[in-house]
C-alpha atoms as a PDB file:
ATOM      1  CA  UNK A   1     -62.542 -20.004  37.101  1.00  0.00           C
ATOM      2  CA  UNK A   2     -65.664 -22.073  38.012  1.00  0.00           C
ATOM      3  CA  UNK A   3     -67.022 -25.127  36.480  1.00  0.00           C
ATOM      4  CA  UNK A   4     -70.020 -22.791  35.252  1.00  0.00           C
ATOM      5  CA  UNK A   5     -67.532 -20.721  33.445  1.00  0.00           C
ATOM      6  CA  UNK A   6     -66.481 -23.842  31.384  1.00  0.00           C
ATOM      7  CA  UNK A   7     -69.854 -25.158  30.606  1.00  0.00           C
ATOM      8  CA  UNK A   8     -70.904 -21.840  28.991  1.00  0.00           C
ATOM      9  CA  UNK A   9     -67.897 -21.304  27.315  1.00  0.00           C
ATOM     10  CA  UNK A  10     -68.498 -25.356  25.608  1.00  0.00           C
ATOM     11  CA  UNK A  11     -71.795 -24.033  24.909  1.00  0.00           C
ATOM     12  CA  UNK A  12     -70.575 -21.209  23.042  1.00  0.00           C
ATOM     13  CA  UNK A  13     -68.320 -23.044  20.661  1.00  0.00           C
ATOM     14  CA  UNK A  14     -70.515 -25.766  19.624  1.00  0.00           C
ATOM     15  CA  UNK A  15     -73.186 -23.226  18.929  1.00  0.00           C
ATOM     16  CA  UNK A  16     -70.810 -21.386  16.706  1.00  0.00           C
ATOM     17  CA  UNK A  17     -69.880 -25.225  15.140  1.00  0.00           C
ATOM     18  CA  UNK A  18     -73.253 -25.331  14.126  1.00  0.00           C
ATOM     19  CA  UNK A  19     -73.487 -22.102  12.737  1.00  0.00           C
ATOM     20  CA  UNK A  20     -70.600 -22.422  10.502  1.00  0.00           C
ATOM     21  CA  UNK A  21     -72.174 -25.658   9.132  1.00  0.00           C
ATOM     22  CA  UNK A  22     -75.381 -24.116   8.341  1.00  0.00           C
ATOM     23  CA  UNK A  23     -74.024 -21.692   6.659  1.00  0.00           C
ATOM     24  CA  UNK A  24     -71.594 -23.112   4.103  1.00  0.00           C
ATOM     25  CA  UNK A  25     -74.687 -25.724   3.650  1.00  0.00           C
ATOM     26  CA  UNK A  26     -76.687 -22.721   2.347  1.00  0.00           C
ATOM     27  CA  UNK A  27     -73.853 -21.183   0.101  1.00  0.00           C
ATOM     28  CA  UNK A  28     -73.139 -24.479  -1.492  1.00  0.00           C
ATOM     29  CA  UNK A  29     -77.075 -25.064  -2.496  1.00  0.00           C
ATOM     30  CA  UNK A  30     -77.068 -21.315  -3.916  1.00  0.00           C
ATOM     31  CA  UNK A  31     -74.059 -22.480  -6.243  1.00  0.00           C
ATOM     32  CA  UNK A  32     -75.240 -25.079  -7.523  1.00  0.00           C
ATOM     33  CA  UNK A  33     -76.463 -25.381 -11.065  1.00  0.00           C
ATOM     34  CA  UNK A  34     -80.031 -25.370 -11.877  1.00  0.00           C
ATOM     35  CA  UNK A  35     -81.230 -27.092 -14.735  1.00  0.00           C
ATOM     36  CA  UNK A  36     -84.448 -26.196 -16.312  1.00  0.00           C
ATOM     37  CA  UNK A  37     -85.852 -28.787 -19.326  1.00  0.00           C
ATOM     38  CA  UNK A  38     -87.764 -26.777 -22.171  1.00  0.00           C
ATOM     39  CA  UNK A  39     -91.195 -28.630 -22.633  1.00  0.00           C
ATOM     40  CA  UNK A  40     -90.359 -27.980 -26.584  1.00  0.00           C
ATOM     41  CA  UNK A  41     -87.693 -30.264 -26.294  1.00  0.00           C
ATOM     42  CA  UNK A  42     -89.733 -32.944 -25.440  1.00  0.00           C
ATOM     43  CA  UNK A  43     -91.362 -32.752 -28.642  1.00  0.00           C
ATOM     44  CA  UNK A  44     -88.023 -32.291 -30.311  1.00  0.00           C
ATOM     45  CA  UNK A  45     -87.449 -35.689 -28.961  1.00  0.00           C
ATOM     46  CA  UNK A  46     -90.554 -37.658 -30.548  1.00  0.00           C
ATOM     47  CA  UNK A  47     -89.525 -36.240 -34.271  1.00  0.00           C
ATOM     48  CA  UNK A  48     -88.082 -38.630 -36.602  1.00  0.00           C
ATOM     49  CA  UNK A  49     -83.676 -38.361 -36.364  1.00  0.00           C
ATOM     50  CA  UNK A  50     -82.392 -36.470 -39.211  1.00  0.00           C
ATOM     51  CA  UNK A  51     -79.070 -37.973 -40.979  1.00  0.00           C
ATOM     52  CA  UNK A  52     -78.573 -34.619 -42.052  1.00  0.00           C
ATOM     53  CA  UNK A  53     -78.215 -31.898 -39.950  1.00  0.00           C
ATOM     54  CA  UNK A  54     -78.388 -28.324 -41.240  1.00  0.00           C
ATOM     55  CA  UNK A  55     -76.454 -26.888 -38.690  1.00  0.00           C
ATOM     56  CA  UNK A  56     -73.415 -28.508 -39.487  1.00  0.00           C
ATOM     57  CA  UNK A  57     -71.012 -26.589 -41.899  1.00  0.00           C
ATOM     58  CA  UNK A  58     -70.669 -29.376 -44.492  1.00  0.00           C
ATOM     59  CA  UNK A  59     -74.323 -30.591 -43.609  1.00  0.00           C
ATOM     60  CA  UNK A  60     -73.119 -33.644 -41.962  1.00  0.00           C
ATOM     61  CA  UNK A  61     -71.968 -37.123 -42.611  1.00  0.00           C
ATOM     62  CA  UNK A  62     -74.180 -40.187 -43.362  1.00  0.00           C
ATOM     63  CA  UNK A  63     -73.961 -42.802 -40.718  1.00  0.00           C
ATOM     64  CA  UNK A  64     -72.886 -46.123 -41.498  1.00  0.00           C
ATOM     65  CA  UNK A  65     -74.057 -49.455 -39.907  1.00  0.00           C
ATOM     66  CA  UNK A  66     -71.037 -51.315 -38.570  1.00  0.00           C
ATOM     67  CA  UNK A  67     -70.050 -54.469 -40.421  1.00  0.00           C
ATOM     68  CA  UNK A  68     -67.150 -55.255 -38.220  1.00  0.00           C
ATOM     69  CA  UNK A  69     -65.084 -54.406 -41.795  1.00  0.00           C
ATOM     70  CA  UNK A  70     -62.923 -51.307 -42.299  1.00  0.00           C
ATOM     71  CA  UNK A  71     -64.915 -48.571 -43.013  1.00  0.00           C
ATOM     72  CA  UNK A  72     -63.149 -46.377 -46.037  1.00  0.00           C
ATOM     73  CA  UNK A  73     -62.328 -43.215 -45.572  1.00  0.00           C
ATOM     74  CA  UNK A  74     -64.177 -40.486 -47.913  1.00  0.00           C
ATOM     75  CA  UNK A  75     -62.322 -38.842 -50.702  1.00  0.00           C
ATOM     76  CA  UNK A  76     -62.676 -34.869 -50.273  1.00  0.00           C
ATOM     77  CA  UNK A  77     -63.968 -33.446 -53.886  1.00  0.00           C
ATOM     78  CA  UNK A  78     -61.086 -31.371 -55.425  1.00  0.00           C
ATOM     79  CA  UNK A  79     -61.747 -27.784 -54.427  1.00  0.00           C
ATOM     80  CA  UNK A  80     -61.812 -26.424 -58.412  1.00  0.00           C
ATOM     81  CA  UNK A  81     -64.918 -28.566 -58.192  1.00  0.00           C
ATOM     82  CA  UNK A  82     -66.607 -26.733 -55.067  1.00  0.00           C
ATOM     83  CA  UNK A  83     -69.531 -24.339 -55.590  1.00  0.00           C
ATOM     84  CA  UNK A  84     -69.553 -20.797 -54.267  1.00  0.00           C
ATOM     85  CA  UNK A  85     -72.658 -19.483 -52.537  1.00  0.00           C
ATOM     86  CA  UNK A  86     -74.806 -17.399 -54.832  1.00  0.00           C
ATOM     87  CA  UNK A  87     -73.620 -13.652 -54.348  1.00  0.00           C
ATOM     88  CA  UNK A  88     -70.282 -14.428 -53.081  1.00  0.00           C
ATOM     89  CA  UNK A  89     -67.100 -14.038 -54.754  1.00  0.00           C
ATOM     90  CA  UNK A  90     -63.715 -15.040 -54.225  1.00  0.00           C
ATOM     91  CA  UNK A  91     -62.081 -11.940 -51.716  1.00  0.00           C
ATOM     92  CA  UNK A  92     -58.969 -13.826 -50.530  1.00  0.00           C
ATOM     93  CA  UNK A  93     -59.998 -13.524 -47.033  1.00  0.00           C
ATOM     94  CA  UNK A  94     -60.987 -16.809 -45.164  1.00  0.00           C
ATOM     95  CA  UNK A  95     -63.881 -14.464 -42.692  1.00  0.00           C
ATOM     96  CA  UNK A  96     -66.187 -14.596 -45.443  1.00  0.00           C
ATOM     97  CA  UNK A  97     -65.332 -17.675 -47.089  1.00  0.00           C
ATOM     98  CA  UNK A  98     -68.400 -19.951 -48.612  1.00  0.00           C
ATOM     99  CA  UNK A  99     -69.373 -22.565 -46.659  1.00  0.00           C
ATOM    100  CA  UNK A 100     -68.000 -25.699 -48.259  1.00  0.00           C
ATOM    101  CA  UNK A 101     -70.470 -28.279 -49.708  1.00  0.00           C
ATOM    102  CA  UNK A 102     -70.897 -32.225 -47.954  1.00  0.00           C
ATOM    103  CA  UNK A 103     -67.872 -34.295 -48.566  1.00  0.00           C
ATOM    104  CA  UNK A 104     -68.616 -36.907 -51.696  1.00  0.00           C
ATOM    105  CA  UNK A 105     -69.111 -39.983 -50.489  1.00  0.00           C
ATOM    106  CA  UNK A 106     -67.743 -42.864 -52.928  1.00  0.00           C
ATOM    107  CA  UNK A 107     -70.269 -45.287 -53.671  1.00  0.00           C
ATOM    108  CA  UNK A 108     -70.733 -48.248 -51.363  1.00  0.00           C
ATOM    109  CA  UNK A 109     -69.122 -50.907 -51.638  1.00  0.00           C
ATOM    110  CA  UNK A 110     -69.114 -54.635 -50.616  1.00  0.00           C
ATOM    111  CA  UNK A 111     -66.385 -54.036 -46.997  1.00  0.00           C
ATOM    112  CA  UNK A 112     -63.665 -56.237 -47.351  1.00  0.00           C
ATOM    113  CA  UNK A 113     -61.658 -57.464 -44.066  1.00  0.00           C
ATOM    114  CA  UNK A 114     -57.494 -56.324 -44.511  1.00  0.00           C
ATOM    115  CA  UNK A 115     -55.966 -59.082 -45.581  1.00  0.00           C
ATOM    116  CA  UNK A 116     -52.859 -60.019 -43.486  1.00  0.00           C
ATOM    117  CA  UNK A 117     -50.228 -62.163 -44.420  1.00  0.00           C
ATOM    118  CA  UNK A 118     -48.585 -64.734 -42.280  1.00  0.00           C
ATOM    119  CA  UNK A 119     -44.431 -64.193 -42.437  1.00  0.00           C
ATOM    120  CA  UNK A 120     -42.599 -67.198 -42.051  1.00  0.00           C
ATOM    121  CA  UNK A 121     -38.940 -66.447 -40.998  1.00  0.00           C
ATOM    122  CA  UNK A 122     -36.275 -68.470 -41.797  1.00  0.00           C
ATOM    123  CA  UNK A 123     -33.371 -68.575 -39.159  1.00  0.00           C
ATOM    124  CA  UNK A 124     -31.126 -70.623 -41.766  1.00  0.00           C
ATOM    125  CA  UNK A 125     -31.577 -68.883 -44.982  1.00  0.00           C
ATOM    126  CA  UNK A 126     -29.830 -65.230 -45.531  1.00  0.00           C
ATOM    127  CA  UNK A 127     -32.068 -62.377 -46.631  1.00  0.00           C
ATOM    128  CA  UNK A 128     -32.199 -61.827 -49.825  1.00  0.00           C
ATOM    129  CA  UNK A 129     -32.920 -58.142 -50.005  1.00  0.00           C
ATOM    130  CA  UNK A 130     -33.714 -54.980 -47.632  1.00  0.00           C
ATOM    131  CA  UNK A 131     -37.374 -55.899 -46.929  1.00  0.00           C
ATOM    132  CA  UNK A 132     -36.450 -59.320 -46.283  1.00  0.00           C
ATOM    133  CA  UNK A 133     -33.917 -58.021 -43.412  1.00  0.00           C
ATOM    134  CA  UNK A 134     -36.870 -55.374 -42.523  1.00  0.00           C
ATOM    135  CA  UNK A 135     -39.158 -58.341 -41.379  1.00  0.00           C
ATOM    136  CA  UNK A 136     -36.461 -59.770 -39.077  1.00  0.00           C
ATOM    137  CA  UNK A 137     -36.990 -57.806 -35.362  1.00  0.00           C
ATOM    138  CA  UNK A 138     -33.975 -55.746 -34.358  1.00  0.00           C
ATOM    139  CA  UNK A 139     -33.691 -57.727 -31.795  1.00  0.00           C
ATOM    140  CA  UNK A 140     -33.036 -60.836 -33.061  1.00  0.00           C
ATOM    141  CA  UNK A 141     -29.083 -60.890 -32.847  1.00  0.00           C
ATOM    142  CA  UNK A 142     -27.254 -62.215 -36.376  1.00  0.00           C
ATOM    143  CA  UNK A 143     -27.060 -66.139 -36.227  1.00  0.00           C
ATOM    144  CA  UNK A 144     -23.538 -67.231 -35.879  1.00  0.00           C
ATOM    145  CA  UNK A 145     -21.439 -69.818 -37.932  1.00  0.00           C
ATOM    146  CA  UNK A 146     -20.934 -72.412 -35.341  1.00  0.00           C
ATOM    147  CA  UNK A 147     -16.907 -73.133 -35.119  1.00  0.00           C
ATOM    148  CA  UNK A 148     -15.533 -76.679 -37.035  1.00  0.00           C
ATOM    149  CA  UNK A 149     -15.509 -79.084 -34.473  1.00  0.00           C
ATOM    150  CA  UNK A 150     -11.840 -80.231 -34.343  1.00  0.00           C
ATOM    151  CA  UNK A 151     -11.151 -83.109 -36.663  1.00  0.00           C
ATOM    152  CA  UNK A 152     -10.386 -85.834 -34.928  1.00  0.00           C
ATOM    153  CA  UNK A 153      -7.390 -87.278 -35.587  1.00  0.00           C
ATOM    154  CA  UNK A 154      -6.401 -90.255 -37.835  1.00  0.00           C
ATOM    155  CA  UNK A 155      -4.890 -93.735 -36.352  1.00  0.00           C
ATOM    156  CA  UNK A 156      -2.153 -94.724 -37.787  1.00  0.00           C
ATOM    157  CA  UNK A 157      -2.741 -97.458 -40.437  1.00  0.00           C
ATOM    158  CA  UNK A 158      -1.841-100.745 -38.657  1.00  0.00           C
ATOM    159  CA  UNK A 159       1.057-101.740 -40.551  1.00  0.00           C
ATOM    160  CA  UNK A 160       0.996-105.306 -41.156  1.00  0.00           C
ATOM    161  CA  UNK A 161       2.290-107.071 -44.199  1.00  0.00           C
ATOM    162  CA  UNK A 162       3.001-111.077 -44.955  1.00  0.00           C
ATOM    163  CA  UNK A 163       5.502-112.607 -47.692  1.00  0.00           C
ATOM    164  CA  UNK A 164       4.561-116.164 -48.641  1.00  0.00           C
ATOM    165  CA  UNK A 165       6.095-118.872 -50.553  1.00  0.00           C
ATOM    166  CA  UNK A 166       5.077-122.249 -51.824  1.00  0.00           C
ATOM    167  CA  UNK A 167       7.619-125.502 -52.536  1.00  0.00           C
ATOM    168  CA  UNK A 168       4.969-128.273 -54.365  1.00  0.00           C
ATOM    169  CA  UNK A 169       6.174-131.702 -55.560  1.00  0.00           C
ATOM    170  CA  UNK A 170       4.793-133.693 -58.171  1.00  0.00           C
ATOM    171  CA  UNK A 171       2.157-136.348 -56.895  1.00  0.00           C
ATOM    172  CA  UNK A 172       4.368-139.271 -57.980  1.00  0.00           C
ATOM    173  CA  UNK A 173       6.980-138.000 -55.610  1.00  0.00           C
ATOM    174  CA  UNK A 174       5.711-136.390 -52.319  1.00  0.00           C
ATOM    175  CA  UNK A 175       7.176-136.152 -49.467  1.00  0.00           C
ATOM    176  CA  UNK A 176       8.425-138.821 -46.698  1.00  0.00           C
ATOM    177  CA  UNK A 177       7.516-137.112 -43.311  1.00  0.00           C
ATOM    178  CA  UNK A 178      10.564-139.019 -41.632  1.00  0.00           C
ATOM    179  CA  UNK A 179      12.555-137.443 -44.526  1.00  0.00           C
ATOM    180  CA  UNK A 180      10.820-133.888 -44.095  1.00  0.00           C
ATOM    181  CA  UNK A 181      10.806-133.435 -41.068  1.00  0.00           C
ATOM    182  CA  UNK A 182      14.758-134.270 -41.453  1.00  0.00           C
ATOM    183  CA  UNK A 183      15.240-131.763 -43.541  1.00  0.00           C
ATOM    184  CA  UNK A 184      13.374-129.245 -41.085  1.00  0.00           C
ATOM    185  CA  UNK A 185      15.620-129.447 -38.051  1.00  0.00           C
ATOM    186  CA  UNK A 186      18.759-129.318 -39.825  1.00  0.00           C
ATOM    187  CA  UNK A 187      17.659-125.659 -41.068  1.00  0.00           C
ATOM    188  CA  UNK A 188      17.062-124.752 -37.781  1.00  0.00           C
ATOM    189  CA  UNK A 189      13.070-125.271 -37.829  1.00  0.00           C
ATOM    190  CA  UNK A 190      11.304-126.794 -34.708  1.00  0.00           C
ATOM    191  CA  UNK A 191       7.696-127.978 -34.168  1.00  0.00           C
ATOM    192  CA  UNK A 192       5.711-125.104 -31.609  1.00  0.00           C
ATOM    193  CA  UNK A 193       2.632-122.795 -31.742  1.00  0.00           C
ATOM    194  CA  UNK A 194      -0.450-123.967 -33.988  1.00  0.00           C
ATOM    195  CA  UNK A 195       1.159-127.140 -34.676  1.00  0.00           C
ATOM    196  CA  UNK A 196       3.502-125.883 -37.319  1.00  0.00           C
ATOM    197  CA  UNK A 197       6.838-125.368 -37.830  1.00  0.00           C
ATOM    198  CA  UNK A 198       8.827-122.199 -36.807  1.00  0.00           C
ATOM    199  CA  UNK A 199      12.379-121.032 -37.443  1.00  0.00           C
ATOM    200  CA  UNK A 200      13.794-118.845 -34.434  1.00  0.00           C
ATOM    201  CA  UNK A 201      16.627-117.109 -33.787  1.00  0.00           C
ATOM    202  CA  UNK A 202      18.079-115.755 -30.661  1.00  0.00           C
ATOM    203  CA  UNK A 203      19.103-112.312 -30.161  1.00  0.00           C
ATOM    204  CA  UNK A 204      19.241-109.792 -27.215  1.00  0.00           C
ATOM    205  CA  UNK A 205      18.741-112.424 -24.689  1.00  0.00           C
ATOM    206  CA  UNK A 206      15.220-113.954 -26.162  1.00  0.00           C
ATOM    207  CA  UNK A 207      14.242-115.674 -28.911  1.00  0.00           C
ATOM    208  CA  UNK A 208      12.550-113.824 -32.093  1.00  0.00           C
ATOM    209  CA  UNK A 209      10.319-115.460 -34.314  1.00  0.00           C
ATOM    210  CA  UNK A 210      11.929-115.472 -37.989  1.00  0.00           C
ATOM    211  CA  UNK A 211       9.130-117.317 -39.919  1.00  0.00           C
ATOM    212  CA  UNK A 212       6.759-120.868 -40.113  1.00  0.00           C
ATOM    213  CA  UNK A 213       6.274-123.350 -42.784  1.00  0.00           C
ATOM    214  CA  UNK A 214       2.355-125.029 -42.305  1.00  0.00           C
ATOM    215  CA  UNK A 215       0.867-127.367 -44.459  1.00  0.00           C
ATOM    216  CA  UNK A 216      -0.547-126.402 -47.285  1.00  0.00           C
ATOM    217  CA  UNK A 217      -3.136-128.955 -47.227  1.00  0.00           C
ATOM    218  CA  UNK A 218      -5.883-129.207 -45.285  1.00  0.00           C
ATOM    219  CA  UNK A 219      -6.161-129.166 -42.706  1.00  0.00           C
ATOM    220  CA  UNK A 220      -3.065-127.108 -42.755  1.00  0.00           C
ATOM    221  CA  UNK A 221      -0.853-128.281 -39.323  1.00  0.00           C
ATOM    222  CA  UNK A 222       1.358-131.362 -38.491  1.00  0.00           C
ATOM    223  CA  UNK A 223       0.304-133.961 -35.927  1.00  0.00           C
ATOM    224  CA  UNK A 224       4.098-134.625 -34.808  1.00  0.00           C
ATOM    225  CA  UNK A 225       3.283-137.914 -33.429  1.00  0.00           C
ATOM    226  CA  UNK A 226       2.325-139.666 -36.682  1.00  0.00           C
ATOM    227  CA  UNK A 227       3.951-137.295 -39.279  1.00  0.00           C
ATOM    228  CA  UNK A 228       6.774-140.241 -39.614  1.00  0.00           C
ATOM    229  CA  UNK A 229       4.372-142.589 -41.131  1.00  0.00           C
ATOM    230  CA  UNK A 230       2.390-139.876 -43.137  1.00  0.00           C
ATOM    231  CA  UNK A 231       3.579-138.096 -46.640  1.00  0.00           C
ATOM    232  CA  UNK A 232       3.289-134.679 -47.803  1.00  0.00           C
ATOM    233  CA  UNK A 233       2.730-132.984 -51.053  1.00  0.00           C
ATOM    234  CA  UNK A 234       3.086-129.071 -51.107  1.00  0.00           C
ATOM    235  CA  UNK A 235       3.913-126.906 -47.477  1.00  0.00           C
ATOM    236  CA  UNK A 236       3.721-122.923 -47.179  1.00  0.00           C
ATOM    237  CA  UNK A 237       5.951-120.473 -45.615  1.00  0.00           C
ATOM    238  CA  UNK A 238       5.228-117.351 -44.596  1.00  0.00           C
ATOM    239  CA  UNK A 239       7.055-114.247 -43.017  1.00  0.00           C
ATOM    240  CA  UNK A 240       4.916-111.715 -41.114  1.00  0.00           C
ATOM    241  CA  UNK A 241       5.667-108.423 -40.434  1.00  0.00           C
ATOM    242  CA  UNK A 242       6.202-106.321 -38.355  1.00  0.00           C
ATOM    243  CA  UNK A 243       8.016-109.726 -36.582  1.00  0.00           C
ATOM    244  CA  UNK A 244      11.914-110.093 -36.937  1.00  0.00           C
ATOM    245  CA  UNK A 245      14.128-107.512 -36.048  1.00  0.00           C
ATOM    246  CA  UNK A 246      15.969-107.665 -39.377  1.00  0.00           C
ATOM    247  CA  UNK A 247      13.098-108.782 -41.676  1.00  0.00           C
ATOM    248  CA  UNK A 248      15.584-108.491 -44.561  1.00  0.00           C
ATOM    249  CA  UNK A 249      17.868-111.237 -43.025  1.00  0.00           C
ATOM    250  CA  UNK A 250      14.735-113.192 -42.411  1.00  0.00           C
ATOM    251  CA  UNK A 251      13.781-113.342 -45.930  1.00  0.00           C
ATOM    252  CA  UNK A 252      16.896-114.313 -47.261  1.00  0.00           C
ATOM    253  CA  UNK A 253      16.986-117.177 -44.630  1.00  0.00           C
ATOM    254  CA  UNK A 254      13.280-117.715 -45.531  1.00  0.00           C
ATOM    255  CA  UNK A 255      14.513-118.483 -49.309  1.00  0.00           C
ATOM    256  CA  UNK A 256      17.167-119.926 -48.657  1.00  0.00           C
ATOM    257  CA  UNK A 257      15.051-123.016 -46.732  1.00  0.00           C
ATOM    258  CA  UNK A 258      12.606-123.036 -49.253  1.00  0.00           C
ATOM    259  CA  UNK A 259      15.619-123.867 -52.301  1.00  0.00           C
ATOM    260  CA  UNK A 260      16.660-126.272 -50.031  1.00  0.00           C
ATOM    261  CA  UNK A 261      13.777-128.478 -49.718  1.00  0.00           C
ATOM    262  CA  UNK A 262      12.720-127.918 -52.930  1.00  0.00           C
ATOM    263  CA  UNK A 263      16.214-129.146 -54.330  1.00  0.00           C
ATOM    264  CA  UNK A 264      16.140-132.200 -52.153  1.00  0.00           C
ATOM    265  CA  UNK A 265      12.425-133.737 -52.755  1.00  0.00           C
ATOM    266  CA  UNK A 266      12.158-132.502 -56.314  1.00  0.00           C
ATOM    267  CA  UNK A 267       9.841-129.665 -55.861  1.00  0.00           C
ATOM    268  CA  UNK A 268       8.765-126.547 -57.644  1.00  0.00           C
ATOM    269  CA  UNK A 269       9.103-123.311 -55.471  1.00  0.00           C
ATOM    270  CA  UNK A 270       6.179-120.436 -56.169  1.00  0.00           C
ATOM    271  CA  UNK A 271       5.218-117.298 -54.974  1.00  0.00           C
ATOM    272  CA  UNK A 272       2.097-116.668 -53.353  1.00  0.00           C
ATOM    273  CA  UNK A 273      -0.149-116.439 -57.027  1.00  0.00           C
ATOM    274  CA  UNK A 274       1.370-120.301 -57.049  1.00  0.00           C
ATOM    275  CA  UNK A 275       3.291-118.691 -60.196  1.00  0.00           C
ATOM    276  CA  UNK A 276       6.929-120.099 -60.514  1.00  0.00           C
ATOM    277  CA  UNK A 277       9.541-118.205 -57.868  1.00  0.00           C
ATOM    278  CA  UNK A 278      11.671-116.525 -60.228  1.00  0.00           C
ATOM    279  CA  UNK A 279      14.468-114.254 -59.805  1.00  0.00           C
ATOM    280  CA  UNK A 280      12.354-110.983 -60.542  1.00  0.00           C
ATOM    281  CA  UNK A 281       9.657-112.388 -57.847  1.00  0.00           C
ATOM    282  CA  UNK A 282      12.780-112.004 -55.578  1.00  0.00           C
ATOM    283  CA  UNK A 283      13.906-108.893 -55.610  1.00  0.00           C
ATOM    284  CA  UNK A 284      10.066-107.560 -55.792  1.00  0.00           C
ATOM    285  CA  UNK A 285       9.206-109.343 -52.222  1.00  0.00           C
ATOM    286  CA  UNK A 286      13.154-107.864 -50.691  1.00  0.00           C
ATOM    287  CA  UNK A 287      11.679-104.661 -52.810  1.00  0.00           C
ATOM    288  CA  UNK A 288       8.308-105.097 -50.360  1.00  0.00           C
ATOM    289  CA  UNK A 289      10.824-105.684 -47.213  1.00  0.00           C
ATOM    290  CA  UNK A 290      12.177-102.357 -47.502  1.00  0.00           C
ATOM    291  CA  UNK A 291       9.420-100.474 -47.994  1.00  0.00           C
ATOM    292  CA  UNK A 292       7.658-101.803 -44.940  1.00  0.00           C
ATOM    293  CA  UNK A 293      11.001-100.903 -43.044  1.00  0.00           C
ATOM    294  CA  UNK A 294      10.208 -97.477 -44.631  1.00  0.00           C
ATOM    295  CA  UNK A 295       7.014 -97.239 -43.232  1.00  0.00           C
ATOM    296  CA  UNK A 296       7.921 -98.382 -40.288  1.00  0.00           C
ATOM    297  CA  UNK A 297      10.315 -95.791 -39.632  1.00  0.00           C
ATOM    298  CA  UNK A 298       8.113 -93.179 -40.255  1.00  0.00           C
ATOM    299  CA  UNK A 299       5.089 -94.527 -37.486  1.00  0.00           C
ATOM    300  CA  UNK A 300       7.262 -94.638 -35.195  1.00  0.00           C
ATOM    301  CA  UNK A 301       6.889 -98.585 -35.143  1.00  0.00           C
END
């Protein structure tokens, strides 16, 4: 086939391109829609708007301006109170029903905006009712009782309790401190801690602290270098526990030291209210042992 061949046949087909094109062109314009404008309805136009129209079935609604208020719905008039078109009667058949008269339109009133109220919901107070519960979202998940925090627990009350006894001589006759301090190492009492007196006793290979006699003036110790030369009117002992091992024994040795002195220099032995040491006063301080042994026991001490 020759290169003419080809060019005529090109020529062919964009010829009948062309035609095609002009063709649809020209069916689409014939489809369109024309529009013709009535010169009446330019006059239509330039007549004062109607707010009724008579065309309308119910003669049309009055326009409103907008107030930016809620405009009110109208009420439709009972139908007992409708009028029937002059002529007509009532034949049960809605074809050739009356035409229904305008709507009443309420008289106008001053628009109010909806009031809204602001809900304030409490997340610690319980509802008190069903509309309560009804303002809570249903997705707000039921507030739960947050678990006691363990309580902690309790120390043990430190257990500490301290018997004391007073021997006081009258002023005419105190006490020598040669001639006291005398009487304090043959008891078994020696001169240590705090510059008072202590009475010791060994057991299980160390030495346990029974009780201690201070002064009971001020300002309350012993220098041991010039006690010799000095003189003493009233001294204190006192036994602390917990301390001894056998606090019971202690006592007794306690009161025992405390007769002693008092029967040598002429004293008066008291109790700690400085109240005469009688036999009752006794038995209510070995009373005072034994419960503290008591309580011991049961902390363990």
């Amino acid at each position: 086939m020759g290169l003419e061949t080809l060019i005529v046949i090109l020529v062919i087909l964009i010829i009948g391109i062309l035609a095609d094109g002009v063709r649809r062109m020209l069916k689409e314009r014939n489809n369109r829609l024309r529009l013709r404008i009535d010169p009446k309805a330019k006059e239509l136009a330039k007549q004062p708007y109607d707010e009724v129209n008579p065309e309308l079935p119910s003669g049309g609604a009055r326009v409103l301006p907008r107030t930016g208020a809620e405009v009110r719905t109208p009420k439709p008039v009972p139908t007992t109170q409708r009028r029937q078109a002059p002529g007509l009667g009532n034949t049960g058949s809605t074809a050739h029903a009356p035409k229904a008269p305008p709507l009443a339109m309420e008289p106008e009133e001053e628009s109010k905006p909806p009031v809204t109220a602001a809900v304030q919901v409490d997340l610690f107070q319980q509802p008190d009712s069903a509309a309560s519960s009804a303002q809570t979202p249903a997705t707000m998940e039921p507030e739960l009782e947050p678990e006691p925090s363990p309580e902690p627990r309790r120390a043990a009350p430190e257990l500490l309790e301290v018997i004391v006894m007073h021997m006081v001589t009258p002023a005419a006759n105190a006490m020598p401190g040669r001639d006291l301090l005398q009487a304090l190492l043959e008891q078994g009492m020696r001169y240590g801690d705090m510059n008072i007196f202590h009475r010791h006793q060994a057991r299980n290979g160390r030495d346990e602290l029974q009780f201690s006699m201070a002064n009971a003036l001020e300002p309350g110790t012993f220098d041991i270098d010039s006690m010799e030369t000095q003189s003493f009117r009233a001294v204190t002992f006192f036994l602390k526990m917990p301390g001894p091992a056998n606090p019971g024994d202690a006592l007794e040795r306690m009161i025992k030291t405390v007769r002693h002195l008092g029967d040598r220099f002429g004293g008066e032995v008291r109790d700690d209210q400085h109240s005469a040491l009688t036999q009752q006063t006794i038995e209510h301080m070995r009373e005072r042992v034994r419960d503290f042994e008591r309580r011991a026991r049961v902390a363990g001490v």
